[in-house]
N, C-alpha and C. Protein backbone atom coordinates (compact mmCIF):
# COMPACT_ATOMS: atom_id res chain seq x y z
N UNK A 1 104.91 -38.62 9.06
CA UNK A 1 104.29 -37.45 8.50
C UNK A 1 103.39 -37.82 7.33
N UNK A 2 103.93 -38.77 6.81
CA UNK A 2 103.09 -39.39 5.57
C UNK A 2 101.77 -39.38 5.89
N UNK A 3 101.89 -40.68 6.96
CA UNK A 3 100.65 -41.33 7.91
C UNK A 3 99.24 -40.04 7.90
N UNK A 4 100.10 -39.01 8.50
CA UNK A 4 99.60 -38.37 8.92
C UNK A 4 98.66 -37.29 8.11
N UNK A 5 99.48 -36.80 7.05
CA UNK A 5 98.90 -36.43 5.46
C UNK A 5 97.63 -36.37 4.99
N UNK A 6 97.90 -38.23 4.97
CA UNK A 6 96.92 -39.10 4.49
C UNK A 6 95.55 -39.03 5.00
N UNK A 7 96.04 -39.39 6.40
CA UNK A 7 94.53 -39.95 7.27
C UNK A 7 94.16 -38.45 7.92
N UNK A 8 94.48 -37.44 7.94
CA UNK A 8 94.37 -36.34 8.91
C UNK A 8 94.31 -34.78 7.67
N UNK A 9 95.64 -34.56 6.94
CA UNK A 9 95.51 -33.73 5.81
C UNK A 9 94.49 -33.56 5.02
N UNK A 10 94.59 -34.97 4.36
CA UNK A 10 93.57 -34.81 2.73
C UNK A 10 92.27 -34.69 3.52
N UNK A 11 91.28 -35.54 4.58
CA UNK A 11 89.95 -34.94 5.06
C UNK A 11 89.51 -33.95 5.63
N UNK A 12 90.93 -33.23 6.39
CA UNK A 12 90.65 -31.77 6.59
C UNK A 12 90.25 -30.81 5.30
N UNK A 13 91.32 -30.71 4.25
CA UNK A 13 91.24 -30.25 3.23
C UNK A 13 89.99 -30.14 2.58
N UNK A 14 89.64 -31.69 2.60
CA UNK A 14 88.61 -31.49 1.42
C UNK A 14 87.42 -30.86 2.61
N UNK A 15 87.27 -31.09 3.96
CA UNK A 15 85.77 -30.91 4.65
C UNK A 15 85.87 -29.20 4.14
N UNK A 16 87.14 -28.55 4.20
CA UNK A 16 87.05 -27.01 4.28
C UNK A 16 87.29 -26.55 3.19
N UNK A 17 87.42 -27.36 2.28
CA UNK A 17 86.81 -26.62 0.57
C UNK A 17 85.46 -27.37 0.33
N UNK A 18 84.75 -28.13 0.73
CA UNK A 18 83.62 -28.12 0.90
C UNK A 18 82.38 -27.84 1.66
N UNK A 19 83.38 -26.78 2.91
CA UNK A 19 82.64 -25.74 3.95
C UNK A 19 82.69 -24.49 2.82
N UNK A 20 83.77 -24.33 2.73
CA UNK A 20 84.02 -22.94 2.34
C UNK A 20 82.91 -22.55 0.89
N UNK A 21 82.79 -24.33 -0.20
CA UNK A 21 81.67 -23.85 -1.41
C UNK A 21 80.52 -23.31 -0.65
N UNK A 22 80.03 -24.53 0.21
CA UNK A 22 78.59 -24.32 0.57
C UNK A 22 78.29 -23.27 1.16
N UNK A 23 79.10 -22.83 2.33
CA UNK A 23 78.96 -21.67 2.98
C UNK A 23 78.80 -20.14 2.34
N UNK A 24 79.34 -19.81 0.98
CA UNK A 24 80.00 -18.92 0.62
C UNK A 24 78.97 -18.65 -0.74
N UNK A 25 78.20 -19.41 -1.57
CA UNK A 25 77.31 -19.75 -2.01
C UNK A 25 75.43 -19.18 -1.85
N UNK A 26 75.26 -18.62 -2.05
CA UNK A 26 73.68 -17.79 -1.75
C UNK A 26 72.81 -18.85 -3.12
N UNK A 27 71.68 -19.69 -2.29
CA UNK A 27 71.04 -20.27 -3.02
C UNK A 27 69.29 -18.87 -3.13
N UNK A 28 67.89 -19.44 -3.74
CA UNK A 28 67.06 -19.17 -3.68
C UNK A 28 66.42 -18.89 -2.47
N UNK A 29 65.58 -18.21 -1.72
CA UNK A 29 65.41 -18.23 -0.83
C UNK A 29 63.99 -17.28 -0.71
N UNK A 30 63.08 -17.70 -0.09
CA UNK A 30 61.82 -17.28 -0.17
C UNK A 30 62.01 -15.55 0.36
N UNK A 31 60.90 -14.62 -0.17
CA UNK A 31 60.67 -13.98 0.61
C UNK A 31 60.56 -13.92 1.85
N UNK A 32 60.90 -12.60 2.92
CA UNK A 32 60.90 -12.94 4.55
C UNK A 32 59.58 -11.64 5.00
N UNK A 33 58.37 -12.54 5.28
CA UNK A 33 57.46 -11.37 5.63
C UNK A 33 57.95 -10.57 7.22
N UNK A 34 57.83 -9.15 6.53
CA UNK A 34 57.78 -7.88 7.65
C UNK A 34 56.77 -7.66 8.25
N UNK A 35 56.80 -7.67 9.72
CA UNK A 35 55.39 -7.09 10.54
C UNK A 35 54.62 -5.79 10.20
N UNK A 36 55.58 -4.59 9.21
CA UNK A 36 55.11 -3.51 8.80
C UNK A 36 54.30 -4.17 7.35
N UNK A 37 54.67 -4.87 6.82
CA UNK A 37 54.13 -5.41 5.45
C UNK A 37 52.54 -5.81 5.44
N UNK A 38 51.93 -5.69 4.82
CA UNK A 38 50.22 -6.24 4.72
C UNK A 38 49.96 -7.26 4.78
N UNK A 39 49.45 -8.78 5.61
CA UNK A 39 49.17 -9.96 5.65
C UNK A 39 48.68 -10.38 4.01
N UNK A 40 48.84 -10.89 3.09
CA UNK A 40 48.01 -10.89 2.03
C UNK A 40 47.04 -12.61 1.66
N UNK A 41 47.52 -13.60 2.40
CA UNK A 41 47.74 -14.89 2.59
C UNK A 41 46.10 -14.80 3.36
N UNK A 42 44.94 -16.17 3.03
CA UNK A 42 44.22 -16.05 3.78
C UNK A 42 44.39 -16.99 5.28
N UNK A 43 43.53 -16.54 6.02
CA UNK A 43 43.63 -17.35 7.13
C UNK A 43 43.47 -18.88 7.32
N UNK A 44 44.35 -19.72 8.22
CA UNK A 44 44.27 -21.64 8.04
C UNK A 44 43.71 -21.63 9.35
N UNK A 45 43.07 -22.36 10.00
CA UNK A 45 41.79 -23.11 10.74
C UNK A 45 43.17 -24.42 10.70
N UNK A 46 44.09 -24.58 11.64
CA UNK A 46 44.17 -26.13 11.93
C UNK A 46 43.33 -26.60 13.27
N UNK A 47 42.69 -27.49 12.88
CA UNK A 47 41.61 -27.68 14.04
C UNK A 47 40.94 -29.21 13.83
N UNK A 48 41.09 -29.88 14.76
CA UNK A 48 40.68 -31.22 14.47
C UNK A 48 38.85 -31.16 14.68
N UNK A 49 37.79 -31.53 13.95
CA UNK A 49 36.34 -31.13 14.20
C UNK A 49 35.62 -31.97 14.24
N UNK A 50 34.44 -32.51 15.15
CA UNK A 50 33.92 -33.54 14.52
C UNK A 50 34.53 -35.11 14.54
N UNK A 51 36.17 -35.06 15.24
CA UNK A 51 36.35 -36.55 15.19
C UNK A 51 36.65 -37.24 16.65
N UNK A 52 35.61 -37.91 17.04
CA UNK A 52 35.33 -38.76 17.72
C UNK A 52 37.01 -40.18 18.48
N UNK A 53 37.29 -39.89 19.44
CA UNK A 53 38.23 -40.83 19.91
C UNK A 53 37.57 -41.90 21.46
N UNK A 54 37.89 -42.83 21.10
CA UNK A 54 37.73 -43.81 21.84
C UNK A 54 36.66 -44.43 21.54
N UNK A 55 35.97 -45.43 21.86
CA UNK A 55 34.33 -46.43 21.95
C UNK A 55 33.46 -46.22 23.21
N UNK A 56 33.98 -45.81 23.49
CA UNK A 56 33.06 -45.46 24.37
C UNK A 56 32.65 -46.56 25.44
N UNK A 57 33.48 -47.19 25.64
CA UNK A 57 33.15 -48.52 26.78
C UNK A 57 32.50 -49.38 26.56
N UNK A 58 31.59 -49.46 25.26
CA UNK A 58 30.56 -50.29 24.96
C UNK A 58 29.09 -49.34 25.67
N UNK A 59 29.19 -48.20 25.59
CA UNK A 59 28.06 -47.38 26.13
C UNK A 59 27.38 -46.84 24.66
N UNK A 60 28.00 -47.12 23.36
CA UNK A 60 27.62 -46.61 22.34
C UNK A 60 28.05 -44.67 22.09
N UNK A 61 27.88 -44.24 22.87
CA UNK A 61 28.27 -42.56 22.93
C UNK A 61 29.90 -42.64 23.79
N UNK A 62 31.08 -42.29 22.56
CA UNK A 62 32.67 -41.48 23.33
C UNK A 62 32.45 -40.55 24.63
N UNK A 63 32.66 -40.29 25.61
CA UNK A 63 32.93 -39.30 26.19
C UNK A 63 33.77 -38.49 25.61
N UNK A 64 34.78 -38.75 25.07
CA UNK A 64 35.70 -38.10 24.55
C UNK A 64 35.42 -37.77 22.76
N UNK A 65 36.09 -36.14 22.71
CA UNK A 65 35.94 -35.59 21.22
C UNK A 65 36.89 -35.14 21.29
N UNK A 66 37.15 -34.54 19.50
CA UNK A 66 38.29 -33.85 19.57
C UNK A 66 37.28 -32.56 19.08
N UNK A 67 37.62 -31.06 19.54
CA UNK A 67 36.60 -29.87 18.82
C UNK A 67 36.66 -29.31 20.65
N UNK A 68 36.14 -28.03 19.98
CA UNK A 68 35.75 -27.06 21.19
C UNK A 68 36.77 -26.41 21.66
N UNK A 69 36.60 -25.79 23.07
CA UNK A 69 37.24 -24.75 23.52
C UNK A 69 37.77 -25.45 24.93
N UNK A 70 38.29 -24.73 25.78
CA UNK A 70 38.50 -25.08 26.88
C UNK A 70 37.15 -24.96 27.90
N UNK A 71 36.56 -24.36 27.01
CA UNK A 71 34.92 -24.84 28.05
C UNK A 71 34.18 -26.38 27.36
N UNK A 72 34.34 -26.39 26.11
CA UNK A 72 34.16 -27.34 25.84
C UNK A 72 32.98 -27.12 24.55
N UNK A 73 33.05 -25.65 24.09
CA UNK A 73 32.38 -25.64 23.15
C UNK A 73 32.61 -23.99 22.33
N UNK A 74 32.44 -23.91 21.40
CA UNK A 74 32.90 -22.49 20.94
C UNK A 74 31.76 -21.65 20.30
């Protein structure tokens, strides 16, 4: 039972008084925007533009870009 105490007791113990701080605990926590609420934040553009991938075979001009639409231009 000792054995058992030891290696099995005391790490239960401590994992569930150190579930129970963290869990139980309310840290900072950002505002949560509402779909009824007003966007106020301006708009981000992630968009790769303008950058060029591959050499192009030694043809001097990429076939390949990064930019555009699924037609291939916007």
């Amino acid at each position: 039972m000792e054995t058992l105490g030891i290696f099995i007791g005391i790490p239960v113990a401590m994992f569930a008084l150190l579930a129970a701080r963290t869990l139980t605990q309310k840290g900072p926590r950002a505002a949560v925007y509402q779909m009824s609420e007003r966007w106020t934040h301006p708009p981000i553009l992630w968009a790769a533009i303008d950058e060029s991938i591959g050499g192009g075979h030694g043809h001097g001009k990429s076939e390949f870009s990064v930019g555009g639409g699924a037609s291939g231009n916007w």
